[in-house]
N, C-alpha and C. Protein backbone atom coordinates (compact mmCIF):
# COMPACT_ATOMS: atom_id res chain seq x y z
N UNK A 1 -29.81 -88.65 15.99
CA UNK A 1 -30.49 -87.96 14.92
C UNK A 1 -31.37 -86.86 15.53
N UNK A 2 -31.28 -85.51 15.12
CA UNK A 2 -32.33 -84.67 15.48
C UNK A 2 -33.47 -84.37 14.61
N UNK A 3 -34.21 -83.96 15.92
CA UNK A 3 -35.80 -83.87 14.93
C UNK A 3 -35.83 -82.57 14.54
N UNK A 4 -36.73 -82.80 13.50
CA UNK A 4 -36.49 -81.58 12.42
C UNK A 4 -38.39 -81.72 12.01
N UNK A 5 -39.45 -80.34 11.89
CA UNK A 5 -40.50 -81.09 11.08
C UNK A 5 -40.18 -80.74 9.33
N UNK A 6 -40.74 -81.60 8.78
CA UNK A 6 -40.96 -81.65 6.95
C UNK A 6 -42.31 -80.78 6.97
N UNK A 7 -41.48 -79.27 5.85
CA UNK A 7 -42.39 -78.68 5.62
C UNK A 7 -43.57 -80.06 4.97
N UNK A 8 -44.88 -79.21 4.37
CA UNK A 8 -45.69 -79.76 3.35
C UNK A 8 -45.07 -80.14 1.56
N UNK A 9 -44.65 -78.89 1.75
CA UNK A 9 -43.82 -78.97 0.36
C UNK A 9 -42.92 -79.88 0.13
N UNK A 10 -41.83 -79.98 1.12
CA UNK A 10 -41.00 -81.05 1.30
C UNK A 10 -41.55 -82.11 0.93
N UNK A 11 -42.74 -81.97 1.62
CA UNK A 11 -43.80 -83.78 1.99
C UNK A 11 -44.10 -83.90 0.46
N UNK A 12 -44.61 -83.38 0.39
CA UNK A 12 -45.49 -83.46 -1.23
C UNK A 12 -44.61 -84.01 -2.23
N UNK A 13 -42.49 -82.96 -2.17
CA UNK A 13 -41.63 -83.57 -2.95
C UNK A 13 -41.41 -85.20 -2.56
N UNK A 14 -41.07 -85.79 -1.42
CA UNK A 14 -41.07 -86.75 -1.27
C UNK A 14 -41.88 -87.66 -1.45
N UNK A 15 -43.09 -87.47 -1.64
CA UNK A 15 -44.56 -88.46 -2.14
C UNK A 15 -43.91 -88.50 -3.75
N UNK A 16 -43.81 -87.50 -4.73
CA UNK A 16 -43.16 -87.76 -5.76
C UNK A 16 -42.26 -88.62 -5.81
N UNK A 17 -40.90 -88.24 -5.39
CA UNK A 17 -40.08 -88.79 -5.18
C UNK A 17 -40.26 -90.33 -4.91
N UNK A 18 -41.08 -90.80 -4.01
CA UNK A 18 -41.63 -92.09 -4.07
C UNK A 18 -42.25 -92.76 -4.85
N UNK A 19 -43.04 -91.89 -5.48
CA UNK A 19 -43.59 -92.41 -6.88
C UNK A 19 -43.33 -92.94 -8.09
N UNK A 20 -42.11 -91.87 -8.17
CA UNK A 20 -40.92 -92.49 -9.24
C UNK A 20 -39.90 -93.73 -8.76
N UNK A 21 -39.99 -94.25 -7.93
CA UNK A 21 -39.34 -95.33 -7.57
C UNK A 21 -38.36 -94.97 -6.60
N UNK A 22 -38.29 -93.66 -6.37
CA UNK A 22 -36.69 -93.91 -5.38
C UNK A 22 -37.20 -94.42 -3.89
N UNK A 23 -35.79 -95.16 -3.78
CA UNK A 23 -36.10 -95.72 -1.85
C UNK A 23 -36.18 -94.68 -0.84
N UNK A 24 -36.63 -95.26 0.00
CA UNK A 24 -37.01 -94.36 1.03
C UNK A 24 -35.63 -94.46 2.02
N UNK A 25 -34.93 -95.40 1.96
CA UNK A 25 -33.62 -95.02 2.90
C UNK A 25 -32.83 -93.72 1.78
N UNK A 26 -33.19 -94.08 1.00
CA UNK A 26 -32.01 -92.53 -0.16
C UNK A 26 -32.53 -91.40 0.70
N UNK A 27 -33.63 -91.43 0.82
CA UNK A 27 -34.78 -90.01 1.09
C UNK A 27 -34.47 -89.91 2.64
N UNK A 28 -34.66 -90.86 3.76
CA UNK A 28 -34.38 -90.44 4.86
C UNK A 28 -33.28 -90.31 5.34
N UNK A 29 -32.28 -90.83 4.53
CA UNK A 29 -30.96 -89.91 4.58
C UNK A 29 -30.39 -88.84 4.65
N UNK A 30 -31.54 -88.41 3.41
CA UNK A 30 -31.23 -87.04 2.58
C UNK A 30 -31.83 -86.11 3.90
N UNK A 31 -32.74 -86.32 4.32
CA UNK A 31 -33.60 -85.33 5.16
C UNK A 31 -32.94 -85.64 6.88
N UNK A 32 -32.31 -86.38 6.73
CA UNK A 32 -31.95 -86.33 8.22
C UNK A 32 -32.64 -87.19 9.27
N UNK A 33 -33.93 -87.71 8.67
CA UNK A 33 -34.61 -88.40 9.27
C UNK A 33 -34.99 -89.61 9.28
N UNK A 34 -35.62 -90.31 10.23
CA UNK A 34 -35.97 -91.94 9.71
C UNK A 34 -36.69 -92.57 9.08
N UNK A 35 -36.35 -93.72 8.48
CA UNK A 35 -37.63 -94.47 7.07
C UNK A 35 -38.75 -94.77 7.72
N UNK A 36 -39.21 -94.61 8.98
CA UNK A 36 -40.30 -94.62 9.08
C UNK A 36 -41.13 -93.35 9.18
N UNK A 37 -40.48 -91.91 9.58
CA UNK A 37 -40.94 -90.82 8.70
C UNK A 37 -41.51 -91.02 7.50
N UNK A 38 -40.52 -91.25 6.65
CA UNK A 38 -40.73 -91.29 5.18
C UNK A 38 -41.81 -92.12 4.80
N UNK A 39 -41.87 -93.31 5.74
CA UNK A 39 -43.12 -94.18 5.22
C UNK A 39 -44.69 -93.63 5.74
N UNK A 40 -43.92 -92.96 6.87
CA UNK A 40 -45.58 -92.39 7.25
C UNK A 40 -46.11 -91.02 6.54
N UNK A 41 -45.49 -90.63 5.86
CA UNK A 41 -45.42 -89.38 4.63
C UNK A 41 -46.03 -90.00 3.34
N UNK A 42 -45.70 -91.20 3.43
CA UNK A 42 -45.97 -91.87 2.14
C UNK A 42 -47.45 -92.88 2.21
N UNK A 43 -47.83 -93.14 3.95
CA UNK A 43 -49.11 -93.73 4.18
C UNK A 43 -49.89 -92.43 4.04
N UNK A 44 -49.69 -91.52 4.35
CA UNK A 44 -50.69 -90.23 4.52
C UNK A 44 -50.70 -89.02 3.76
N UNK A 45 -50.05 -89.37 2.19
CA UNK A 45 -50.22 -88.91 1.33
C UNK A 45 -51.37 -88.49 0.46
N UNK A 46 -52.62 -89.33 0.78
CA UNK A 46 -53.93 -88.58 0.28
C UNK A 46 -54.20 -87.38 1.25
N UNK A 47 -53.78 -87.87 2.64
CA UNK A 47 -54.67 -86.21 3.49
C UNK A 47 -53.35 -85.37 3.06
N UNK A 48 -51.98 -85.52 2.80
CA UNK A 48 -51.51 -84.56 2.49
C UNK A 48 -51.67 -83.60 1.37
N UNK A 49 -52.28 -84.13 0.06
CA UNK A 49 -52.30 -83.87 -1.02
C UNK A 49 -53.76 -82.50 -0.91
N UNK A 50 -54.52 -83.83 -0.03
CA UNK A 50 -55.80 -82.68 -0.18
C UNK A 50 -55.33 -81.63 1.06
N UNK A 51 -54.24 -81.61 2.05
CA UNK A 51 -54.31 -80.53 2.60
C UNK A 51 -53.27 -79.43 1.56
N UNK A 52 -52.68 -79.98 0.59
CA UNK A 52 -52.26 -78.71 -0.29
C UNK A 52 -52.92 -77.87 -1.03
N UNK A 53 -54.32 -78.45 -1.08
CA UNK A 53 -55.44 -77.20 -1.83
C UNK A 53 -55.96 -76.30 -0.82
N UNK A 54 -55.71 -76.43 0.65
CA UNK A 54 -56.56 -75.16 1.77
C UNK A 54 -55.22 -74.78 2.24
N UNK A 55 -54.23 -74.96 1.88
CA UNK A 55 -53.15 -74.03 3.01
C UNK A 55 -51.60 -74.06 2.38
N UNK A 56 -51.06 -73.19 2.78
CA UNK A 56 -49.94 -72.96 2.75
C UNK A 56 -48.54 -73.75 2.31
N UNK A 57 -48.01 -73.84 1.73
CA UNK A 57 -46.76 -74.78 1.44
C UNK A 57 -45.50 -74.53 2.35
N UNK A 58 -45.80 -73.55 3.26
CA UNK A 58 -44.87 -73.82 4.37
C UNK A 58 -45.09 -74.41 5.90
N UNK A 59 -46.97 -74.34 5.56
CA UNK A 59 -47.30 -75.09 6.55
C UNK A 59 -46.69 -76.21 7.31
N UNK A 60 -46.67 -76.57 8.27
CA UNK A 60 -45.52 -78.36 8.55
C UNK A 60 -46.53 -78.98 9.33
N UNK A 61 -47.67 -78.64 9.96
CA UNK A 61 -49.12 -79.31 10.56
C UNK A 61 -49.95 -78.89 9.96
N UNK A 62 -51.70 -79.63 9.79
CA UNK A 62 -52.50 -78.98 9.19
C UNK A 62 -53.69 -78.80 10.94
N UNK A 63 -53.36 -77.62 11.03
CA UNK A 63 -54.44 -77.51 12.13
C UNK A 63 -55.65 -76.58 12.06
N UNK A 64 -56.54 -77.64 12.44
CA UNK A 64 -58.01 -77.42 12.23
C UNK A 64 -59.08 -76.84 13.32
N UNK A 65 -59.98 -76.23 13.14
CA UNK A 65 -60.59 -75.38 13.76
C UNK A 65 -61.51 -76.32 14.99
N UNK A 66 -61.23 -76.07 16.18
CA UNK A 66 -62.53 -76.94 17.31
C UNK A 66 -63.62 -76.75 16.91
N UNK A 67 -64.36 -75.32 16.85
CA UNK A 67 -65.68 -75.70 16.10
C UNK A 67 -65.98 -75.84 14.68
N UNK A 68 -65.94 -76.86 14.00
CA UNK A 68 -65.76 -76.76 12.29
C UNK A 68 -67.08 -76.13 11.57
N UNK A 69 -68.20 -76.20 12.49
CA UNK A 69 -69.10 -76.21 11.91
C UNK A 69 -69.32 -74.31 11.51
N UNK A 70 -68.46 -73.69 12.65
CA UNK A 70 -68.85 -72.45 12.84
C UNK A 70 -67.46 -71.88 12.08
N UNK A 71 -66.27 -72.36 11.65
CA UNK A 71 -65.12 -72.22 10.85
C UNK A 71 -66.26 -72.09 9.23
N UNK A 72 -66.96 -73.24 9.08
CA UNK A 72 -67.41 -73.19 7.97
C UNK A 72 -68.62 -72.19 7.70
N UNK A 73 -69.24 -71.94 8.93
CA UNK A 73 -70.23 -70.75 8.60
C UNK A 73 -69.48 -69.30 8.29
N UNK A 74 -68.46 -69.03 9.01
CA UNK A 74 -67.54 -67.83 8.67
C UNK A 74 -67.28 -67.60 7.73
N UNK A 75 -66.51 -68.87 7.25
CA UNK A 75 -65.85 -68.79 5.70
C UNK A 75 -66.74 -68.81 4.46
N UNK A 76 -67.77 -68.74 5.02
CA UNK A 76 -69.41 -69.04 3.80
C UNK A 76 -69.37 -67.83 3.78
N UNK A 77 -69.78 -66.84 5.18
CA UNK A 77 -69.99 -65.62 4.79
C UNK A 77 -69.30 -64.57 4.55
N UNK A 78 -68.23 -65.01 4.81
CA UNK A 78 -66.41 -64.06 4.68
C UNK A 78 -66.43 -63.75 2.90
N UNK A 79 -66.72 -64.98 2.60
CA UNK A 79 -66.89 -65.15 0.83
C UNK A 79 -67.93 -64.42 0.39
N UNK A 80 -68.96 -64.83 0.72
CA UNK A 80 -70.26 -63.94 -0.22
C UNK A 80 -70.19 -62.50 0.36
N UNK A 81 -69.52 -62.12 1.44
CA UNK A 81 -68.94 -60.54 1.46
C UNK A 81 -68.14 -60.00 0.50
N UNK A 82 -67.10 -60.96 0.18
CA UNK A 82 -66.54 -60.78 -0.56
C UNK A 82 -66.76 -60.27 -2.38
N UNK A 83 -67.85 -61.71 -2.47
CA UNK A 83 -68.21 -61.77 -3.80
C UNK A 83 -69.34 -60.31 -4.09
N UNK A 84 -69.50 -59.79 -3.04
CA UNK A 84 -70.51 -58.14 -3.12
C UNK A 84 -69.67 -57.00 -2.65
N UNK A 85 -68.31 -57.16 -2.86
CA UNK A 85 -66.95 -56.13 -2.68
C UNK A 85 -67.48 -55.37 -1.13
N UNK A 86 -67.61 -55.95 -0.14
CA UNK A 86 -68.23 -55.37 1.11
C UNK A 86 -66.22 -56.10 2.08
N UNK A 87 -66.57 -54.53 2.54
CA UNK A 87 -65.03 -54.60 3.06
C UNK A 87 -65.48 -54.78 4.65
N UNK A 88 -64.32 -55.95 5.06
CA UNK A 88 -64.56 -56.26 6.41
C UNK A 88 -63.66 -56.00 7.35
N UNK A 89 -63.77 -54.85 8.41
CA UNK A 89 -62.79 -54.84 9.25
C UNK A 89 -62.56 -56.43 10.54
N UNK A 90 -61.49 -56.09 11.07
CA UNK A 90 -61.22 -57.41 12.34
C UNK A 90 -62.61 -56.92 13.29
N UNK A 91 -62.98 -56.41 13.62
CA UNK A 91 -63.68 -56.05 14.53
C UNK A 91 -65.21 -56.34 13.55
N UNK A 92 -65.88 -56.14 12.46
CA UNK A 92 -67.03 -56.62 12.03
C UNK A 92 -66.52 -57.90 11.93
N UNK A 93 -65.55 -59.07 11.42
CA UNK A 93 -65.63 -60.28 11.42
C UNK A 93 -65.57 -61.01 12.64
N UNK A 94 -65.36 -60.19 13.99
CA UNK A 94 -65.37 -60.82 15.34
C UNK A 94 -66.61 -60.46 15.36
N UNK A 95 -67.37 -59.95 15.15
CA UNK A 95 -68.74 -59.45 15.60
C UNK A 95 -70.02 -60.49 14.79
N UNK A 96 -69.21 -60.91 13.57
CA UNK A 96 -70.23 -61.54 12.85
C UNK A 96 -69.96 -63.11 13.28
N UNK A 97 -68.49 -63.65 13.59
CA UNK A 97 -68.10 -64.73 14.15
C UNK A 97 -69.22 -65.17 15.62
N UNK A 98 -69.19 -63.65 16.69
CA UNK A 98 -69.56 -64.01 17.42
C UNK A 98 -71.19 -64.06 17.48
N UNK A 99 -71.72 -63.67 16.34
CA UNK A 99 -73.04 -64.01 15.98
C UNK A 99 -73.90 -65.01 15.63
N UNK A 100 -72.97 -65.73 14.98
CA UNK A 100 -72.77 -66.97 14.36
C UNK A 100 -72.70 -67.80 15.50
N UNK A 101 -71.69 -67.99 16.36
CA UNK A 101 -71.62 -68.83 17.33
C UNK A 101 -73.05 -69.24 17.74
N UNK A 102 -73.30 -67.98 18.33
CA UNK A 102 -74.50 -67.93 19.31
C UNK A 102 -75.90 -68.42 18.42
N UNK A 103 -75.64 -68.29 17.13
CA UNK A 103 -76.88 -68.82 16.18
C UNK A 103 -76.66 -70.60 16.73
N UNK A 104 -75.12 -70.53 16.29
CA UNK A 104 -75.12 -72.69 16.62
C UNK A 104 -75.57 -73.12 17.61
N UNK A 105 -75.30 -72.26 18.83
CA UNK A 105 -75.62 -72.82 19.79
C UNK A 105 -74.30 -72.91 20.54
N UNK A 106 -73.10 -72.47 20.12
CA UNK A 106 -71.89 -72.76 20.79
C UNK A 106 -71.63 -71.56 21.99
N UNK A 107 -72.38 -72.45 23.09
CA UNK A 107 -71.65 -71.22 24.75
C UNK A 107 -70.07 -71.57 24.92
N UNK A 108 -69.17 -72.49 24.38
CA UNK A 108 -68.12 -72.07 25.18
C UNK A 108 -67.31 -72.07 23.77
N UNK A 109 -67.36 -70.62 23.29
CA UNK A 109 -66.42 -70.11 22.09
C UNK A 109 -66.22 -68.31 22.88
N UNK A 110 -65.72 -67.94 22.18
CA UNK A 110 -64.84 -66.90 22.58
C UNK A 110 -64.48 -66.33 21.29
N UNK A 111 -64.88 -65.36 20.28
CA UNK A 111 -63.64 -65.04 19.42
C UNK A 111 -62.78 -63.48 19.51
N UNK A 112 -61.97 -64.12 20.21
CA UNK A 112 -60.73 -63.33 20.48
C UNK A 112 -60.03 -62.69 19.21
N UNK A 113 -59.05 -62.07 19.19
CA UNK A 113 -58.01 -61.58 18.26
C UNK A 113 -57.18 -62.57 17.78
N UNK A 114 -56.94 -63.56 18.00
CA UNK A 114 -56.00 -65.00 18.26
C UNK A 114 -56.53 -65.89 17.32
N UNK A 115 -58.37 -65.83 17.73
CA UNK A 115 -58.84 -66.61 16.82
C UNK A 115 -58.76 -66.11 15.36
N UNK A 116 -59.30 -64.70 15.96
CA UNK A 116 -59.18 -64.04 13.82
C UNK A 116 -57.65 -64.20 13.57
N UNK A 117 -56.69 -64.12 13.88
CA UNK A 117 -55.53 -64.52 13.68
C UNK A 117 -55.59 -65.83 12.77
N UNK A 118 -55.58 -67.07 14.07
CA UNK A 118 -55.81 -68.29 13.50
C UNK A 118 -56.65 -68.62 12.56
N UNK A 119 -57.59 -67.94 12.09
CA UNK A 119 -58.81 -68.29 11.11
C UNK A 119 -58.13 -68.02 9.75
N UNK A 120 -57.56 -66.61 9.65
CA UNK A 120 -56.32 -66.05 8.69
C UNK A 120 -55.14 -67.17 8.28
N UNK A 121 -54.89 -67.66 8.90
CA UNK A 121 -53.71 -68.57 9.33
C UNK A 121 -54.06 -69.64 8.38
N UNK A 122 -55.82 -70.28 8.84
CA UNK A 122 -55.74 -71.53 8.39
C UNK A 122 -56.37 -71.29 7.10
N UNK A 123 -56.70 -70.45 6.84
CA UNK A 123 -57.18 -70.18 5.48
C UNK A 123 -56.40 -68.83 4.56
N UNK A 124 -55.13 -69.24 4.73
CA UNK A 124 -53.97 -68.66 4.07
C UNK A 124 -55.08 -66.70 3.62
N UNK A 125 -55.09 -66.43 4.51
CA UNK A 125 -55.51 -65.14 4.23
C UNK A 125 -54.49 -64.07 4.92
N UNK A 126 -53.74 -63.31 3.78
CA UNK A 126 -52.74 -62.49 4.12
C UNK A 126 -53.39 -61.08 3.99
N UNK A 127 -52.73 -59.77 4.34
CA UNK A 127 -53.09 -58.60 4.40
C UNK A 127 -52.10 -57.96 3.42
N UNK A 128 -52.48 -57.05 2.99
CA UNK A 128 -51.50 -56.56 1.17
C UNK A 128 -52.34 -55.00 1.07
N UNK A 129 -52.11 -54.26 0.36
CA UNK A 129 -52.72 -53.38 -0.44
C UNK A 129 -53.16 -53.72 -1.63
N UNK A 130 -54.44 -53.06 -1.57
CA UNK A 130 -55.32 -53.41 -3.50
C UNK A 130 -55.37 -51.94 -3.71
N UNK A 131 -55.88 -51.69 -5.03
CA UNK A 131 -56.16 -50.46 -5.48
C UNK A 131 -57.50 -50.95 -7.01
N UNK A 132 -58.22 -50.27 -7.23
CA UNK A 132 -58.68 -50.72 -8.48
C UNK A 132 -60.58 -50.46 -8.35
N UNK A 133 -61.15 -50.87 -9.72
CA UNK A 133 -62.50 -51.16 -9.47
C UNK A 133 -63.21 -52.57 -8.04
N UNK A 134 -62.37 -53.05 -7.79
CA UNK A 134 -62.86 -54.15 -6.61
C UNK A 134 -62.74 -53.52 -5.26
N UNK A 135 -62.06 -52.50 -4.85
CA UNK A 135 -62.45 -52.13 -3.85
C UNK A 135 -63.48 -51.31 -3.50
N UNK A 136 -64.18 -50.62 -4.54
CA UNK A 136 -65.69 -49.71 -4.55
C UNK A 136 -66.43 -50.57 -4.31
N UNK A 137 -67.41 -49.74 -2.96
CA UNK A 137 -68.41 -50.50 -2.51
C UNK A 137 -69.50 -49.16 -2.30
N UNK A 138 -70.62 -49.65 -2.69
CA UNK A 138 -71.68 -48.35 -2.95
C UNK A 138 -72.39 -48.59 -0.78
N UNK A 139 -72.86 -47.58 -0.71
CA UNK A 139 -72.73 -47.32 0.61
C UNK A 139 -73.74 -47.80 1.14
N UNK A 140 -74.96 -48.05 0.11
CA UNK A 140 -75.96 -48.69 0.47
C UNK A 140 -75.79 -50.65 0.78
N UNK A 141 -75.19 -51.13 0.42
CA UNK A 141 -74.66 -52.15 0.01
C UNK A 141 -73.84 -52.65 1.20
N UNK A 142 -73.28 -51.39 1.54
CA UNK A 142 -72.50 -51.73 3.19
C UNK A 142 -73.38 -51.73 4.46
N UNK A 143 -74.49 -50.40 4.10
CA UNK A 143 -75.48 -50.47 5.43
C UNK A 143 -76.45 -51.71 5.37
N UNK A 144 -76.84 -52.35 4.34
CA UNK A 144 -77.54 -53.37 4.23
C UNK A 144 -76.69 -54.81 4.69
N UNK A 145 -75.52 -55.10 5.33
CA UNK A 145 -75.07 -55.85 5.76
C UNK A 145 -74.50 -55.78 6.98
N UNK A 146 -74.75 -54.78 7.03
CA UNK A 146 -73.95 -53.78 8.42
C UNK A 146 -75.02 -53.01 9.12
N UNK A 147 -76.02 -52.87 9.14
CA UNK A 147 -77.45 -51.70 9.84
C UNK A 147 -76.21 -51.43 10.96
N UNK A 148 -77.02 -50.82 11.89
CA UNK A 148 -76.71 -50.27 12.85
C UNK A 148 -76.70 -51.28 13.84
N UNK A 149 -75.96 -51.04 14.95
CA UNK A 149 -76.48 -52.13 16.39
C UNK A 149 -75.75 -53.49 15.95
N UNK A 150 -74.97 -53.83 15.06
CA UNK A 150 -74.37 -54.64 15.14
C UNK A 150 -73.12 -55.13 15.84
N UNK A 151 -72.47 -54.00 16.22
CA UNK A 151 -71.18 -54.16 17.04
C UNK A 151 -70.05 -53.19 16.24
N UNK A 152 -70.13 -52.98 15.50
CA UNK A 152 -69.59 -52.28 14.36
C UNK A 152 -69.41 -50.12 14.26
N UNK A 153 -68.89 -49.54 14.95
CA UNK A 153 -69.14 -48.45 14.30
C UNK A 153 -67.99 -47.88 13.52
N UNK A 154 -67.81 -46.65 12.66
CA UNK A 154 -67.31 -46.09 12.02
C UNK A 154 -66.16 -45.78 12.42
N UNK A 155 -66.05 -45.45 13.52
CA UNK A 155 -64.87 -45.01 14.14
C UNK A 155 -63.55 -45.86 14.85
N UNK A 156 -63.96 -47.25 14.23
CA UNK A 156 -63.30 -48.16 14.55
C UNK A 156 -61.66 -47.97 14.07
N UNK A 157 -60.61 -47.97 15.02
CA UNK A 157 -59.39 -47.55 14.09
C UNK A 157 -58.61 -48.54 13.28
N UNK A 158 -59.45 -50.15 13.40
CA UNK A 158 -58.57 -50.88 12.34
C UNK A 158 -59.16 -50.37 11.04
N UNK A 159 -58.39 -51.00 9.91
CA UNK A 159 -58.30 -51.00 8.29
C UNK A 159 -59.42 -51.75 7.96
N UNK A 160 -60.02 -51.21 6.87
CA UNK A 160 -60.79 -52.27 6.40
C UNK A 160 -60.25 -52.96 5.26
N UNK A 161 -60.82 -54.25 5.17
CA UNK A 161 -60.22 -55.34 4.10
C UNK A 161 -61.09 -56.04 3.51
N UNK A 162 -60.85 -56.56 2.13
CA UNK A 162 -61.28 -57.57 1.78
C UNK A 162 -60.35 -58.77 1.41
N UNK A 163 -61.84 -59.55 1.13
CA UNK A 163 -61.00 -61.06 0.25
C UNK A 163 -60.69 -60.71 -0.96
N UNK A 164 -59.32 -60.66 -1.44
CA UNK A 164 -59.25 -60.63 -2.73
C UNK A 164 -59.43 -61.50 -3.47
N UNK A 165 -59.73 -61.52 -4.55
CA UNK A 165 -60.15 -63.06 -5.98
C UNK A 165 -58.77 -63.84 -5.49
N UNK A 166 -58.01 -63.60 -5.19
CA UNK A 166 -57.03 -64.92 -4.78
C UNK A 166 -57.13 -65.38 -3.04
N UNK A 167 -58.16 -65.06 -2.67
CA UNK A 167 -58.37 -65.45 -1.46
C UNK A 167 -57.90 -64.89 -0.22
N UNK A 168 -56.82 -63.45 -0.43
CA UNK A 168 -56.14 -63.03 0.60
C UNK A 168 -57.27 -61.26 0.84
N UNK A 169 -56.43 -61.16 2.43
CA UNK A 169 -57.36 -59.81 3.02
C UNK A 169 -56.15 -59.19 2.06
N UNK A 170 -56.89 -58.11 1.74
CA UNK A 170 -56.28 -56.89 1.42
C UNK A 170 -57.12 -55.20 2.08
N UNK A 171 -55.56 -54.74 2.29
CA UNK A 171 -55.92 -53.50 3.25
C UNK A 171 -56.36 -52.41 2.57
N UNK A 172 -57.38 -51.74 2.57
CA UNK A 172 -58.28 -50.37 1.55
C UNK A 172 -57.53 -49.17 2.12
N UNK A 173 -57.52 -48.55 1.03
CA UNK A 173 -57.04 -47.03 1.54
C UNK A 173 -58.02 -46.10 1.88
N UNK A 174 -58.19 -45.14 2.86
CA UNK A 174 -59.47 -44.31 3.66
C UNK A 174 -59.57 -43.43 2.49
């Protein structure tokens, strides 16, 4: 038998699927895999369920951040940027990441390009074009979160983005 992983989605159909009564040899048949897959899909069906409200349905692991505490300070302030239409390039959210760190107390973090990657990743944040009243941001509004001396200047050549109301970056037009 070869190994294969079960998306989430998959997982989630098969927790159904179990629910309604069908056996689990029908199911690990069907998938190629063994009933004790299926049963351990079916023991770990609450963390699966709640990992379908933070991520992806093609996800097939749910992997979580080493420092959580500083994952969760990001994503606090990634949001209330958001919720004040303040557009964030990769380079101000490495700058504010690595601010943050150093507030926790965390000396051995690093945030690399990899990490803003992975942070995107685990919090299903994609890059798109918007257009509309949500991308106006009055200029005062940006220097008041942004002063000067932060790490940040103008001439930075990535895009700036926000969180859109569905949770994804979207790329602003200059």
């Amino acid at each position: 038998m070869s190994r294969r992983q079960i998306t989430l989605d998959e997982k989630i159909g098969i927790i159904g699927r179990l629910e309604n009564g069908e056996e689990i040899g029908a199911i690990a048949r069907e998938f190629g895999t063994s009933s004790s897959t299926i049963s351990t899909i079916w023991d770990r069906r609450d963390s699966l369920k709640t990992m379908l409200e933070i991520v992806s349905l093609r996800t097939k692991q749910l992997r979580t951040a080493q420092h959580k505490d500083l994952e969760e300070a990001v994503l606090a302030w990634f949001k209330k940027q958001r919720l004040a239409n303040v557009p964030i390039s990769g380079p101000m959210l490495k700058a504010k990441t690595e601010q943050l760190a150093e507030g926790l107390k965390i000396e051995d973090f690093k945030c690399s390009a990899s990490w803003v990657l992975s942070f995107r990743q685990r919090h299903n944040i994609g890059f798109g074009k918007m257009a509309g009243e949500s991308t106006a941001v009055c200029s005062r509004c940006h220097d008041d979160v942004w002063p000067s001396g932060t790490g940040y200047s103008e001439s930075d050549e990535e895009s700036f983005v926000l969180l859109d109301s569905d949770g994804s970056f979207v790329l602003l037009d200059s």
